[in-house]
N, C-alpha and C. Protein backbone atom coordinates (compact mmCIF):
# COMPACT_ATOMS: atom_id res chain seq x y z
N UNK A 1 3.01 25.17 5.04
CA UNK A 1 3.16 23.98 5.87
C UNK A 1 3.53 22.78 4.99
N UNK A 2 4.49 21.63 5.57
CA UNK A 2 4.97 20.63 4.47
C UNK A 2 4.46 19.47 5.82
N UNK A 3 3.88 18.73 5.01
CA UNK A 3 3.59 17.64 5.37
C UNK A 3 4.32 16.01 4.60
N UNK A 4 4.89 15.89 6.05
CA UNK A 4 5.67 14.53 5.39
C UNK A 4 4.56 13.42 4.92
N UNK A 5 5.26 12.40 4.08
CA UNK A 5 4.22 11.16 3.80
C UNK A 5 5.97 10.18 3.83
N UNK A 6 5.59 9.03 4.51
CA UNK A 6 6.45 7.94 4.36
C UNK A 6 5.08 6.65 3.89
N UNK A 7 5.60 6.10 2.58
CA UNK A 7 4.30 5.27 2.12
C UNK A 7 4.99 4.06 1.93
N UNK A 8 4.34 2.77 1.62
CA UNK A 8 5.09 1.78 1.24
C UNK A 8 4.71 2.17 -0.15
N UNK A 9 5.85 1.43 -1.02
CA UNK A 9 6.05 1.26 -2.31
C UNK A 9 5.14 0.56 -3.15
N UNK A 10 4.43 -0.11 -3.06
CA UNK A 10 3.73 -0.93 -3.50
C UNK A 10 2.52 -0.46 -3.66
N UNK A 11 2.05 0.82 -3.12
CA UNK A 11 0.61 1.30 -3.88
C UNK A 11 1.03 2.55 -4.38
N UNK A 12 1.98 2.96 -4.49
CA UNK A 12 2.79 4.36 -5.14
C UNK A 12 2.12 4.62 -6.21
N UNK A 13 1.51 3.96 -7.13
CA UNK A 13 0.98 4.46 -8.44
C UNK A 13 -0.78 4.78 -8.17
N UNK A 14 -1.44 4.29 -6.62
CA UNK A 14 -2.30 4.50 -6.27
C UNK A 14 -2.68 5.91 -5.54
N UNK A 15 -1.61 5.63 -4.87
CA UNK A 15 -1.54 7.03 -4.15
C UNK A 15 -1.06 8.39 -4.91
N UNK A 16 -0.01 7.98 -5.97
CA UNK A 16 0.19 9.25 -6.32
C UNK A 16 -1.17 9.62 -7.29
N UNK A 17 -2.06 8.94 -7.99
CA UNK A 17 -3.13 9.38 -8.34
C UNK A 17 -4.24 10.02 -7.56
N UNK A 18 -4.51 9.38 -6.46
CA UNK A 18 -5.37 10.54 -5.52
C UNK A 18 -4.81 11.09 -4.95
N UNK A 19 -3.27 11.73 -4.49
CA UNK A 19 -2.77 12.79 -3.94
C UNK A 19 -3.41 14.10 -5.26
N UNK A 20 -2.63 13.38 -6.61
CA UNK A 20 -3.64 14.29 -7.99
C UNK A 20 -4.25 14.74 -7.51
N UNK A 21 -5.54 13.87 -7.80
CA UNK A 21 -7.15 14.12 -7.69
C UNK A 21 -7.22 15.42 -6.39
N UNK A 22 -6.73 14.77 -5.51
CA UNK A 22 -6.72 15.91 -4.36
C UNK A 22 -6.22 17.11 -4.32
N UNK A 23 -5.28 17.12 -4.88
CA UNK A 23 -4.12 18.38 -5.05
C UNK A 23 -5.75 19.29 -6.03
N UNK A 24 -6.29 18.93 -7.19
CA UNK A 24 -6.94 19.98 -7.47
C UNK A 24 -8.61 19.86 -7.10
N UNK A 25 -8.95 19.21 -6.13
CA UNK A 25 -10.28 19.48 -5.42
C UNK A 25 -9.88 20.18 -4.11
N UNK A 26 -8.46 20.51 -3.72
CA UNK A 26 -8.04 21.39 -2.55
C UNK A 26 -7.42 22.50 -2.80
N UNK A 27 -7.17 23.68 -2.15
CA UNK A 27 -6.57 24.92 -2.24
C UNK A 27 -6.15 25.33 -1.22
N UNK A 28 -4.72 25.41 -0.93
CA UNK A 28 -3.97 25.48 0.15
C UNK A 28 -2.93 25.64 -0.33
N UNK A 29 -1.85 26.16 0.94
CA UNK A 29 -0.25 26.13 0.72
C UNK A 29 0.23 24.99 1.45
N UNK A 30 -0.58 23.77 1.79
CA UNK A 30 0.49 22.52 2.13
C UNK A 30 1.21 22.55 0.80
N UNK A 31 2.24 21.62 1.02
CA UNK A 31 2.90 20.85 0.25
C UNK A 31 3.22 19.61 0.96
N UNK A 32 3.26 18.13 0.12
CA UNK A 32 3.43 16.89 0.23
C UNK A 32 4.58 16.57 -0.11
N UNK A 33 5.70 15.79 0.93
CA UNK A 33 6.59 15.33 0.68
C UNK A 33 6.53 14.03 0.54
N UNK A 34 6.80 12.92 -0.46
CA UNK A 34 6.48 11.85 -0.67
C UNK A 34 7.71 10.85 -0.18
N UNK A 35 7.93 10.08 0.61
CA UNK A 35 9.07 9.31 0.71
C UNK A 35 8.26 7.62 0.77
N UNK A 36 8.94 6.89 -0.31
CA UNK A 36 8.16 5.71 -0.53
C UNK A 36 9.52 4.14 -0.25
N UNK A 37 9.36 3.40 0.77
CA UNK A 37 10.17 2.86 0.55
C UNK A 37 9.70 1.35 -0.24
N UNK A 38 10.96 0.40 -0.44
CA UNK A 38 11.08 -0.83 -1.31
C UNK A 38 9.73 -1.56 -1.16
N UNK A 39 9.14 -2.02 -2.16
CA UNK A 39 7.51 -2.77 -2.13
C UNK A 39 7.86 -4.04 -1.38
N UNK A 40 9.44 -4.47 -1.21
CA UNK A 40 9.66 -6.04 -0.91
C UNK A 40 9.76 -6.11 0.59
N UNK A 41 9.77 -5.10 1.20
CA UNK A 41 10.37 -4.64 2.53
C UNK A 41 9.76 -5.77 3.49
N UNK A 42 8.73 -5.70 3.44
CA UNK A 42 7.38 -6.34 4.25
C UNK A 42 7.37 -7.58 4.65
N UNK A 43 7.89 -8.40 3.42
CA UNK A 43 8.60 -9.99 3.69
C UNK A 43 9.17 -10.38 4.89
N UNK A 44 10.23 -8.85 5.15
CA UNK A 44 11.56 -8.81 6.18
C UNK A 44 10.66 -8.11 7.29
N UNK A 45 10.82 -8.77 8.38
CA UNK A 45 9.95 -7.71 9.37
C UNK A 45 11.42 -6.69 9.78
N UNK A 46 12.68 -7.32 9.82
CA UNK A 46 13.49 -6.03 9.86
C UNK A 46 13.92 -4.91 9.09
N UNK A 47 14.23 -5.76 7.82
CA UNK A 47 13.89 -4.87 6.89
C UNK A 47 12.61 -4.02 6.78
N UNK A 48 11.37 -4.08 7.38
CA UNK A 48 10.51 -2.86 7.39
C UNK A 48 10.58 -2.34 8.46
N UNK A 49 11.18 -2.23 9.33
CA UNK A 49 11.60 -1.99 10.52
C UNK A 49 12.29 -0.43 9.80
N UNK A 50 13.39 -1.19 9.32
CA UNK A 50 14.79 -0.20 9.46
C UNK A 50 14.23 0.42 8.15
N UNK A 51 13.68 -0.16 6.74
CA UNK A 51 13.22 0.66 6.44
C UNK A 51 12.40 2.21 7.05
N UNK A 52 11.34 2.01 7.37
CA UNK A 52 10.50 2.90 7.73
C UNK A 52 11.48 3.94 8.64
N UNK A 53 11.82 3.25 9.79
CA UNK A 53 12.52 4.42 10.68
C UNK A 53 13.96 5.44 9.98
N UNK A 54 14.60 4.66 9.07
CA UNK A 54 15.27 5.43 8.11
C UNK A 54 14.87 6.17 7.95
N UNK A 55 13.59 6.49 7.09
CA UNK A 55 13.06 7.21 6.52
C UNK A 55 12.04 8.53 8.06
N UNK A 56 11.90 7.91 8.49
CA UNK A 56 11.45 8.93 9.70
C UNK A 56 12.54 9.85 10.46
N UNK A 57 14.12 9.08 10.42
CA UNK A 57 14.65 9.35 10.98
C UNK A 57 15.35 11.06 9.74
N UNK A 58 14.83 10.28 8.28
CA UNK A 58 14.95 11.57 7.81
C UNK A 58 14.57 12.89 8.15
N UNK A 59 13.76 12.80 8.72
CA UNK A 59 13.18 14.10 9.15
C UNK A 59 13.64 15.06 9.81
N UNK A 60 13.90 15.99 9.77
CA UNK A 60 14.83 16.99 10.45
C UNK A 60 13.90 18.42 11.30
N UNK A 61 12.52 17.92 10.73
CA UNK A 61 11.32 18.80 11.65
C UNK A 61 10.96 18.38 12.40
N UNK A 62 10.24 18.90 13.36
CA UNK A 62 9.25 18.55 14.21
C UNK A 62 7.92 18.20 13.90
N UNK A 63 7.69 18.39 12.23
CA UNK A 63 6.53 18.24 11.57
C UNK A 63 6.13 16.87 11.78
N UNK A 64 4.81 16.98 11.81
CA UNK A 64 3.92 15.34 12.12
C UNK A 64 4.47 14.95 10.70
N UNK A 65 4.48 13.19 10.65
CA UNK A 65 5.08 12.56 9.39
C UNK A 65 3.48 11.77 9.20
N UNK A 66 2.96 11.62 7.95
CA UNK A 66 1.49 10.49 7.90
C UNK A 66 2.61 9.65 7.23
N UNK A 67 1.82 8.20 8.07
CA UNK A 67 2.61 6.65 7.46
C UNK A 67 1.66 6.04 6.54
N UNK A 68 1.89 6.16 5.55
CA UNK A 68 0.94 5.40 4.69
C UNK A 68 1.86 3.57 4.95
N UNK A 69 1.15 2.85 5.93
CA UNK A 69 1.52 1.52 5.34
C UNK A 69 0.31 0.96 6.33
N UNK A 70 -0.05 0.04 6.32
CA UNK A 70 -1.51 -0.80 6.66
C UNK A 70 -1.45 -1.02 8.36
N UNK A 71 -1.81 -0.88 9.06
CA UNK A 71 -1.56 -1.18 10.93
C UNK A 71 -1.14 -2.69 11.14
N UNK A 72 -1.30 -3.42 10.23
CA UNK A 72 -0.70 -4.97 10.86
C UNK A 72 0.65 -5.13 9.95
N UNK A 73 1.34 -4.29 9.14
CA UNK A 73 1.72 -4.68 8.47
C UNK A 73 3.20 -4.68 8.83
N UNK A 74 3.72 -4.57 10.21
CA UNK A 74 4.58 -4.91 11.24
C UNK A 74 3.89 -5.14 12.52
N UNK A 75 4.01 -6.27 13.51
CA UNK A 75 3.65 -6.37 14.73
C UNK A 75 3.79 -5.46 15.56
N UNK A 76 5.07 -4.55 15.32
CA UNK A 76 5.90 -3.83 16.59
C UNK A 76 5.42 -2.34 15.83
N UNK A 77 4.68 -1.83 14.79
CA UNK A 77 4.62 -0.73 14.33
C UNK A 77 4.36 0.47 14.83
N UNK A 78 3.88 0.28 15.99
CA UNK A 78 2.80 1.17 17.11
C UNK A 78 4.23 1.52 18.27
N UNK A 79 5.14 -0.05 18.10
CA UNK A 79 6.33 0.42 19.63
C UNK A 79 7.45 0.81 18.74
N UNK A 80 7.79 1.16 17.42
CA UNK A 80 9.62 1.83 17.25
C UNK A 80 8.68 2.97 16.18
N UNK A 81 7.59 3.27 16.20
CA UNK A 81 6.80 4.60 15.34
C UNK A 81 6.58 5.43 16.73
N UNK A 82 6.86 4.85 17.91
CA UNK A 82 6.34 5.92 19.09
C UNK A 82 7.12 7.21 19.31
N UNK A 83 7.78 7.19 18.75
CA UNK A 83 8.81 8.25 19.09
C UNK A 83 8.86 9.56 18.11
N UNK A 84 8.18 9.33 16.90
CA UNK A 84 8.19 10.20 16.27
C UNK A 84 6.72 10.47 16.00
N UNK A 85 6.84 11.50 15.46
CA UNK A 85 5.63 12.55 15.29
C UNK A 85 4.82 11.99 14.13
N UNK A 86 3.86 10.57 14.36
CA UNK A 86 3.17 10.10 13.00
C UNK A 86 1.99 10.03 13.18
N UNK A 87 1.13 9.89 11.91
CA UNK A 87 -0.24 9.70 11.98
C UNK A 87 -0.14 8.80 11.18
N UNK A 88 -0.85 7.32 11.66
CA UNK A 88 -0.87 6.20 10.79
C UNK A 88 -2.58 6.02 10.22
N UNK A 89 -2.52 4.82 9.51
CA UNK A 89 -4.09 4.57 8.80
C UNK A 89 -4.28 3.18 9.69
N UNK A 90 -5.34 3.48 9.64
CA UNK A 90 -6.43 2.27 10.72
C UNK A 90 -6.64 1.07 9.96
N UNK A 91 -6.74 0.85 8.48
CA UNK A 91 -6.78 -0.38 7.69
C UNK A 91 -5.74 -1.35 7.88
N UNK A 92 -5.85 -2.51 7.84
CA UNK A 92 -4.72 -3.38 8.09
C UNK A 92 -3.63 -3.81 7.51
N UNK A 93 -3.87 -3.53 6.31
CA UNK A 93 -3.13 -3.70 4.74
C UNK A 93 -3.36 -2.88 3.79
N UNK A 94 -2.74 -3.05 2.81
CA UNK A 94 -3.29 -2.51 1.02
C UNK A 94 -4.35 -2.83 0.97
N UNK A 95 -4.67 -4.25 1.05
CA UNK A 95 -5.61 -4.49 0.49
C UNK A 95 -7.20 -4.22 1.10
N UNK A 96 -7.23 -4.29 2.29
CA UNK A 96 -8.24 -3.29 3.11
C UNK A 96 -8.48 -1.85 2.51
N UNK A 97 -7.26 -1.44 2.26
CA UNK A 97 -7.26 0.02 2.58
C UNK A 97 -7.57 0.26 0.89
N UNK A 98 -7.90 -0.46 -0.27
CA UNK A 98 -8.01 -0.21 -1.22
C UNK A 98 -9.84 -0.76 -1.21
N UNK A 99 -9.86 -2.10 -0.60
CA UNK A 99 -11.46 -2.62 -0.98
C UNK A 99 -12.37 -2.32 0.02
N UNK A 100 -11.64 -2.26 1.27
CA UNK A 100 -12.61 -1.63 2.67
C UNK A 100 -13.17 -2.90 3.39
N UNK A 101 -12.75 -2.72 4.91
CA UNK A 101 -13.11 -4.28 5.53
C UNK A 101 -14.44 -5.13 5.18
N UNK A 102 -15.19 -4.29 4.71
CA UNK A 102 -16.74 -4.89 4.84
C UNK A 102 -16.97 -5.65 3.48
N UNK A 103 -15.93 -5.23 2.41
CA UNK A 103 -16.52 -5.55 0.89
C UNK A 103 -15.02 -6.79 0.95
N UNK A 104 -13.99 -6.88 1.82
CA UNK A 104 -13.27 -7.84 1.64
C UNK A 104 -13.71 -9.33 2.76
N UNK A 105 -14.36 -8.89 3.39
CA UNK A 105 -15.20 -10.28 4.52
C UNK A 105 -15.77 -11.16 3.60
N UNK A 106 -17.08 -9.75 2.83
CA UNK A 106 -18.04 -10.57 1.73
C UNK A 106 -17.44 -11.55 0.84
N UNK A 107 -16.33 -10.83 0.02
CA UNK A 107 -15.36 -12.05 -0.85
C UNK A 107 -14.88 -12.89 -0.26
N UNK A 108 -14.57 -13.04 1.17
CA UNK A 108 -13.59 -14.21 1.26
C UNK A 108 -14.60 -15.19 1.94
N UNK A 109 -16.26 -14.95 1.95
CA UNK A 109 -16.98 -15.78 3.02
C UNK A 109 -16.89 -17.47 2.08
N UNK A 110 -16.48 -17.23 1.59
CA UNK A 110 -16.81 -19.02 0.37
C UNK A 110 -15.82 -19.58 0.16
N UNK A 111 -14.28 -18.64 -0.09
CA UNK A 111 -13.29 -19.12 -0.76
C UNK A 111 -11.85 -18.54 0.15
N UNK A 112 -10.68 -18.92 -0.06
CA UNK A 112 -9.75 -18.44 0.67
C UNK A 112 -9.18 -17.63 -0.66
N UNK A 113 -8.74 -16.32 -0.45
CA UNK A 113 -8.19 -15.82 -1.45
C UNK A 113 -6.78 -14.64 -1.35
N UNK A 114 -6.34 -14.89 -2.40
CA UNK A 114 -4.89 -14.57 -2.49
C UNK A 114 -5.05 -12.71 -3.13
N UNK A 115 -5.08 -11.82 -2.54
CA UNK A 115 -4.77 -10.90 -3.39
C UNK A 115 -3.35 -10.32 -3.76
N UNK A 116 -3.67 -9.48 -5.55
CA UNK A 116 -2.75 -9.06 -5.79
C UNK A 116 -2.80 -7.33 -6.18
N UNK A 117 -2.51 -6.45 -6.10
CA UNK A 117 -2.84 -4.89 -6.96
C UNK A 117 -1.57 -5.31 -7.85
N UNK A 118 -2.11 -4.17 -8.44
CA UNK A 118 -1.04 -3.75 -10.07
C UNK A 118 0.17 -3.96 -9.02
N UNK A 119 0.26 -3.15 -7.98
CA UNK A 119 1.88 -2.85 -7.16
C UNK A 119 2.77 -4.41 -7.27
N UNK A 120 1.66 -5.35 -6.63
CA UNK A 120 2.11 -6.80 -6.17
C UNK A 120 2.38 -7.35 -7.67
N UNK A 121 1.94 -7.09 -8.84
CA UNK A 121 1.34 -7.62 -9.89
C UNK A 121 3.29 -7.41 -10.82
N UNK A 122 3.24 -6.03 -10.44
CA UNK A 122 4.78 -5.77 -10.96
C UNK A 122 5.70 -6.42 -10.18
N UNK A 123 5.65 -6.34 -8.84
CA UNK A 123 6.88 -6.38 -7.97
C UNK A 123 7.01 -7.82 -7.62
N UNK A 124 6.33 -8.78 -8.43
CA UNK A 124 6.00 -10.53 -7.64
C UNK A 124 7.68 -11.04 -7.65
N UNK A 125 7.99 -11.38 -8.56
CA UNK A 125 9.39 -11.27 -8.67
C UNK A 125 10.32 -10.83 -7.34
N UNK A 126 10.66 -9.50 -7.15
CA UNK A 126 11.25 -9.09 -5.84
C UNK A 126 11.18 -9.17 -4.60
N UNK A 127 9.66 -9.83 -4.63
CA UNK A 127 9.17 -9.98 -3.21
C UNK A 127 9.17 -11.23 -2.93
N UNK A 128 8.75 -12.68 -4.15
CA UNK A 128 8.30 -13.82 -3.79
C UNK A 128 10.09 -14.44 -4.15
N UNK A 129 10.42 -13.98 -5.05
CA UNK A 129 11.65 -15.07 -5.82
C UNK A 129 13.02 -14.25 -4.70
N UNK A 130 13.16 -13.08 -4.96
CA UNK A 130 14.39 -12.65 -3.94
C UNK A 130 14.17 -12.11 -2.95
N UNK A 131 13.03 -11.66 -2.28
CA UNK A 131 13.08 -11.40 -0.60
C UNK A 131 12.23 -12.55 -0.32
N UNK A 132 11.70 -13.94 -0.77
CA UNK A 132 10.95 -15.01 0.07
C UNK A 132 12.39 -15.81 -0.31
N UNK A 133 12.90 -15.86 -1.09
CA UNK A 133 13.63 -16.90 -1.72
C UNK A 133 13.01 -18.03 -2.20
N UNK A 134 11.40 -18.60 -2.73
CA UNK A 134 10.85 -19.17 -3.22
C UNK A 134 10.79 -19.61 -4.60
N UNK A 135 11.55 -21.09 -4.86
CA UNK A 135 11.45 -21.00 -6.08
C UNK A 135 9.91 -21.81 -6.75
N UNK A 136 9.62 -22.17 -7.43
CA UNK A 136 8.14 -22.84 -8.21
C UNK A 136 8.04 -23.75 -7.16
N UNK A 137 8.63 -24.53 -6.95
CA UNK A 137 8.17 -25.61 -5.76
C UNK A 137 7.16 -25.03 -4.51
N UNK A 138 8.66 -24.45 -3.67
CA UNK A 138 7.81 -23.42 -2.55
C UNK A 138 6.80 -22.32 -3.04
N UNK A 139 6.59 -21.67 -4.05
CA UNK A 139 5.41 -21.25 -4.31
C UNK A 139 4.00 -22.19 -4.68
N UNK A 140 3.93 -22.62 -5.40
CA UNK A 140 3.30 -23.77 -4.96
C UNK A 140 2.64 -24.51 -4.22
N UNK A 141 3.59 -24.56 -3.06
CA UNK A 141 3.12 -25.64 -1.87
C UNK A 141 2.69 -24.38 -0.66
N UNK A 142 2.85 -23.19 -0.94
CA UNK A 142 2.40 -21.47 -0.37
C UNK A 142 1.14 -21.16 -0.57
N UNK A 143 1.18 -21.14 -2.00
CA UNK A 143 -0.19 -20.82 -2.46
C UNK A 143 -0.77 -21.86 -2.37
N UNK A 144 -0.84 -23.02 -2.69
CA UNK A 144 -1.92 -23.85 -2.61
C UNK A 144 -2.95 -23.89 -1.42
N UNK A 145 -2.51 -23.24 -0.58
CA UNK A 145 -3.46 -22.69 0.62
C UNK A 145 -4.92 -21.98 -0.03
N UNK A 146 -5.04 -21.23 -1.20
CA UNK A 146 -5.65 -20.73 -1.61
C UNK A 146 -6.34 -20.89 -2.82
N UNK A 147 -7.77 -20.71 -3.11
CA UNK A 147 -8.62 -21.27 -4.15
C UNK A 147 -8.90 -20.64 -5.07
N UNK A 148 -8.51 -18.96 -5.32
CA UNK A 148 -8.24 -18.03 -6.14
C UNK A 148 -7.10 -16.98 -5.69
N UNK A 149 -6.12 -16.29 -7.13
CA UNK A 149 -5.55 -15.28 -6.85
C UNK A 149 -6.35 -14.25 -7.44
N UNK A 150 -6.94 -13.13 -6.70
CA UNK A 150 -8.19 -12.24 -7.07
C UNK A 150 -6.88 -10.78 -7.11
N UNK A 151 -6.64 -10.33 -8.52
CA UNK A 151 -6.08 -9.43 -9.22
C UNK A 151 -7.22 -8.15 -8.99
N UNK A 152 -7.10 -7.18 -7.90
CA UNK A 152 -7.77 -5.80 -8.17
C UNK A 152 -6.95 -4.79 -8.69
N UNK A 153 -7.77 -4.19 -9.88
CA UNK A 153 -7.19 -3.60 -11.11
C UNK A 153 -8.14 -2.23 -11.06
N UNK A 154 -6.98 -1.45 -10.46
CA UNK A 154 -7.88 -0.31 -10.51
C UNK A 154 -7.21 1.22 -11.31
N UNK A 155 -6.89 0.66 -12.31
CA UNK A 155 -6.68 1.40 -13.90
C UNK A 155 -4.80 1.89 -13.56
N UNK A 156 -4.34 2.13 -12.42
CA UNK A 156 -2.96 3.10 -12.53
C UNK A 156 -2.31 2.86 -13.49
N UNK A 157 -2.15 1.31 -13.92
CA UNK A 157 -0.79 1.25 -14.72
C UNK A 157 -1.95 -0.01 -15.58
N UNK A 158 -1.18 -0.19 -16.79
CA UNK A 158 -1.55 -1.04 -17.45
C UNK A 158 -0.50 -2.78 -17.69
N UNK A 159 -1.55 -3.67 -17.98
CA UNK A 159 -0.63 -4.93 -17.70
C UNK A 159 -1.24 -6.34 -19.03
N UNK A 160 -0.68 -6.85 -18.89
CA UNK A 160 -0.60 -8.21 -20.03
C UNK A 160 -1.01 -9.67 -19.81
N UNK A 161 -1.54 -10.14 -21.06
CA UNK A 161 -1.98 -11.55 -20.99
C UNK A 161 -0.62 -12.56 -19.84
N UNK A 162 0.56 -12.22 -20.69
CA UNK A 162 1.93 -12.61 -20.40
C UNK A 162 2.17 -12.25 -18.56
N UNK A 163 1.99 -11.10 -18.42
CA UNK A 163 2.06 -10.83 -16.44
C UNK A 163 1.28 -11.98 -16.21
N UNK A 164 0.05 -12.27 -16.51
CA UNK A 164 -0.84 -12.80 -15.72
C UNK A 164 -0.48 -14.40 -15.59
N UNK A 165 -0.22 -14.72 -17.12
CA UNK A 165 0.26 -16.14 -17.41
C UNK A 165 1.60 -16.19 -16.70
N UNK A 166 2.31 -15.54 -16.40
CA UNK A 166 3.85 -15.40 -15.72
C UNK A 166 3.35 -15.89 -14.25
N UNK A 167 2.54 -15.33 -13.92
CA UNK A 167 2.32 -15.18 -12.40
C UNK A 167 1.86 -16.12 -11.99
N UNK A 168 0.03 -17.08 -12.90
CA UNK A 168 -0.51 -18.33 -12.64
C UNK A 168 1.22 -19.22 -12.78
N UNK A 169 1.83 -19.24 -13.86
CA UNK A 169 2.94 -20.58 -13.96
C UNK A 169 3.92 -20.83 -12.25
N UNK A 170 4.11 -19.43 -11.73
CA UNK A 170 4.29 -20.02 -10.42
C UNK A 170 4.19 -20.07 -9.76
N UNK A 171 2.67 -20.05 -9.46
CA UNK A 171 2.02 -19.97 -8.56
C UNK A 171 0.59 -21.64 -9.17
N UNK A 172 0.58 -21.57 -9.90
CA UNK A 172 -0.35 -23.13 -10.34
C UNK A 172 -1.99 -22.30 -9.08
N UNK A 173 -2.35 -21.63 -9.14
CA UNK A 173 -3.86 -20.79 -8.69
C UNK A 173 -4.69 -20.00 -9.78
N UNK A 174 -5.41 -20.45 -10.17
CA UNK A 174 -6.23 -19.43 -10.66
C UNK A 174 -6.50 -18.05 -10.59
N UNK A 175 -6.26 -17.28 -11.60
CA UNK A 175 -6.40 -15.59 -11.06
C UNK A 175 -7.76 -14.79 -11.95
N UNK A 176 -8.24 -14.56 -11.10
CA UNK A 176 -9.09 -13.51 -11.44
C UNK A 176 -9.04 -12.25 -11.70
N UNK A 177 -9.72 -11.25 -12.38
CA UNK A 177 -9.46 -9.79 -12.39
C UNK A 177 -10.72 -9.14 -11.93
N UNK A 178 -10.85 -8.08 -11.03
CA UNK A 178 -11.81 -7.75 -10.44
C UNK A 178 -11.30 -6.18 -10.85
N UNK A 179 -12.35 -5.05 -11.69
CA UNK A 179 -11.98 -3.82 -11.50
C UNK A 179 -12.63 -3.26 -10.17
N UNK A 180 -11.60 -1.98 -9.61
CA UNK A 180 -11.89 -1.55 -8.26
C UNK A 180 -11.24 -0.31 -8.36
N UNK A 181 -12.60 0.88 -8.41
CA UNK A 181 -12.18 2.14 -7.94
C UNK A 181 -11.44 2.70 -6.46
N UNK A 182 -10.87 3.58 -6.97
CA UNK A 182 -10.30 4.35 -5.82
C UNK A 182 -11.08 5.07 -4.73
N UNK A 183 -12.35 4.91 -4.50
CA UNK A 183 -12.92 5.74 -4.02
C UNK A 183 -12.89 5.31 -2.32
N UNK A 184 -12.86 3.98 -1.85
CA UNK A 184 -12.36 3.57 -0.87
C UNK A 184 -10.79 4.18 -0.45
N UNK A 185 -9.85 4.27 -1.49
CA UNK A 185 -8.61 4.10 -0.86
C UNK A 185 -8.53 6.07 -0.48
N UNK A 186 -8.49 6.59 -1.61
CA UNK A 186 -9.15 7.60 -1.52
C UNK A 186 -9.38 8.31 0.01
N UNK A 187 -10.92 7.61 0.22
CA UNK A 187 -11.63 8.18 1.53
C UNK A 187 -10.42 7.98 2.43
N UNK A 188 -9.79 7.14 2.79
CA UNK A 188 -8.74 6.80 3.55
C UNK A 188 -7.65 7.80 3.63
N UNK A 189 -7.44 7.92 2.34
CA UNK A 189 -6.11 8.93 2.25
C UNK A 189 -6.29 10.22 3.01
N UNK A 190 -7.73 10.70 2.52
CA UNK A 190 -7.77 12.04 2.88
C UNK A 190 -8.42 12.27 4.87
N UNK A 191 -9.12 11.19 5.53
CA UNK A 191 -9.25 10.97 6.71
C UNK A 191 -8.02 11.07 7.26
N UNK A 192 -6.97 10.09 6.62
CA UNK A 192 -5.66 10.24 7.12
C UNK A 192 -4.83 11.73 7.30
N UNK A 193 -4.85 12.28 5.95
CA UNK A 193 -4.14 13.74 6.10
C UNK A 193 -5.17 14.68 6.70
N UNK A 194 -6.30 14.60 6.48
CA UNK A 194 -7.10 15.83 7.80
C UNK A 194 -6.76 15.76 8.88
N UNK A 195 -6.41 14.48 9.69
CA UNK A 195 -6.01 14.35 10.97
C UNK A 195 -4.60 14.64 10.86
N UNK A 196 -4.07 14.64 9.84
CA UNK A 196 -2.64 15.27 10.24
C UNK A 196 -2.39 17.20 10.28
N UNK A 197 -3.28 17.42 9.35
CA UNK A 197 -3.20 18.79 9.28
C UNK A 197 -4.52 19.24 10.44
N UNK A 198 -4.46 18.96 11.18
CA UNK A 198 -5.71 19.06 12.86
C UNK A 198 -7.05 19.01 12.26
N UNK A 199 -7.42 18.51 11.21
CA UNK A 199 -8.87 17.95 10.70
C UNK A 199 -9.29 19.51 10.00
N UNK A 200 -8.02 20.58 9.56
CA UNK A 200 -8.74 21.84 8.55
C UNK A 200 -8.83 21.05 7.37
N UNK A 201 -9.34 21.18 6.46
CA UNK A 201 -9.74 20.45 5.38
C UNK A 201 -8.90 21.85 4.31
N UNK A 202 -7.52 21.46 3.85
CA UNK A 202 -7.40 23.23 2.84
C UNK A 202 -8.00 22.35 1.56
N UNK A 203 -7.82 23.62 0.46
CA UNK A 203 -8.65 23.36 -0.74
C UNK A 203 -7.24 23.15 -2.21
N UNK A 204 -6.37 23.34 -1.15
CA UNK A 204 -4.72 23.02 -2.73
C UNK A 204 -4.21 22.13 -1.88
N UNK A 205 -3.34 21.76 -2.81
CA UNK A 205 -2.22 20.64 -2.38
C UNK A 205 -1.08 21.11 -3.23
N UNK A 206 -0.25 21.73 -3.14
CA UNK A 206 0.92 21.82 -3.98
C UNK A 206 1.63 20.68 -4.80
N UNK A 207 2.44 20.38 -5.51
CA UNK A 207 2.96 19.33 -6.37
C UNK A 207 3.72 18.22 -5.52
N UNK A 208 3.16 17.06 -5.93
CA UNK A 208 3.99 16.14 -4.51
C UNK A 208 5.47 16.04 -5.31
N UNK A 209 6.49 16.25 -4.13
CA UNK A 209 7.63 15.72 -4.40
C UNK A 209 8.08 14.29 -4.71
């Protein structure tokens, strides 16, 4: 059995680590097809539009597709995903779906805060400077809405004094680094694919494409 995945781009180095982890705490003949589109997409509500359904429209099975991208993270996601065979995740974002609603309420009860993952951390550039078109000014007068940028760093990729200093210069916010296991995003992932494979739990995962 092949089970599609259409994910956004932007936690790709998250996910492909607990698909890992999973692939050898399971034993089965699924196999995972990975299709990840642009991290900047999201900016564009059409562009994630036509993204995503591109990529659904890839499909040439009847096989259920799991959407890895957050439930708010298009308004209309629920009316142009109706047509095809998906199982989406109940979190609202990345960033839910990495810290879990209850541990992201607690942080924000004092302060308004800006998050970033490693994904956002690489991709700021593509998303804020050429899909917002924001230059230092309009970032700036964006962020200043907010009283920290809270950086969750949860080991995938490694990063620099220089990212961080790159990122405060245009943005003028304070950033924090908070480490944060996978064990939230994780639980998510695999709730998600049990319900796609009718809640059998197999014990392999073959090599994700």
């Amino acid at each position: 059995m092949e089970v599609r995945i259409v994910a956004c781009g932007i936690f790709q180095l998250e996910l492909e680590q607990v698909l890992e982890e999973i692939r050898t705490e399971w034993a089965s003949d699924v196999v995972f097809k990975v299709i990840y589109t642009a991290p900047a997409l999201h900016v564009d509500y059409d562009k994630l539009k036509d993204g995503i359904t591109d990529a659904l429209n890839d499909n040439s099975t009847e096989e259920k597709t799991v959407l890895f991208f957050g439930s708010m993270c298009h308004p209309e996601m629920s009316d142009f995903t109706e047509k095809y065979h998906v199982i989406r995740l109940q979190p609202r974002n990345c960033i839910e779906l990495i810290l879990g609603k209850e541990r992201q309420e607690k942080l924000e009860k004092s302060v308004k805060i800006f998050y970033l993952t490693q994904g956002w951390l690489q991709n700021w550039r593509e998303i804020f400077i050429q899909a917002q078109g924001w230059d230092e000014i309009d970032a700036r007068q964006n962020f200043g809405f907010y009283d920290k940028i809270l950086l969750l760093y949860t080991g995938v990729s490694e990063f620099n004094d220089e990212d961080i200093l790159d990122f405060f210069e245009y943005t003028q916010v304070p950033i924090e680094i908070e480490s944060v296991d996978l064990s939230v995003f994780k639980k998510n992932v695999l709730k998600t694919l049990e319900k796609a494979l009718g809640k059998e739990t197999p014990t392999y995962i073959s090599k994700v494409k």
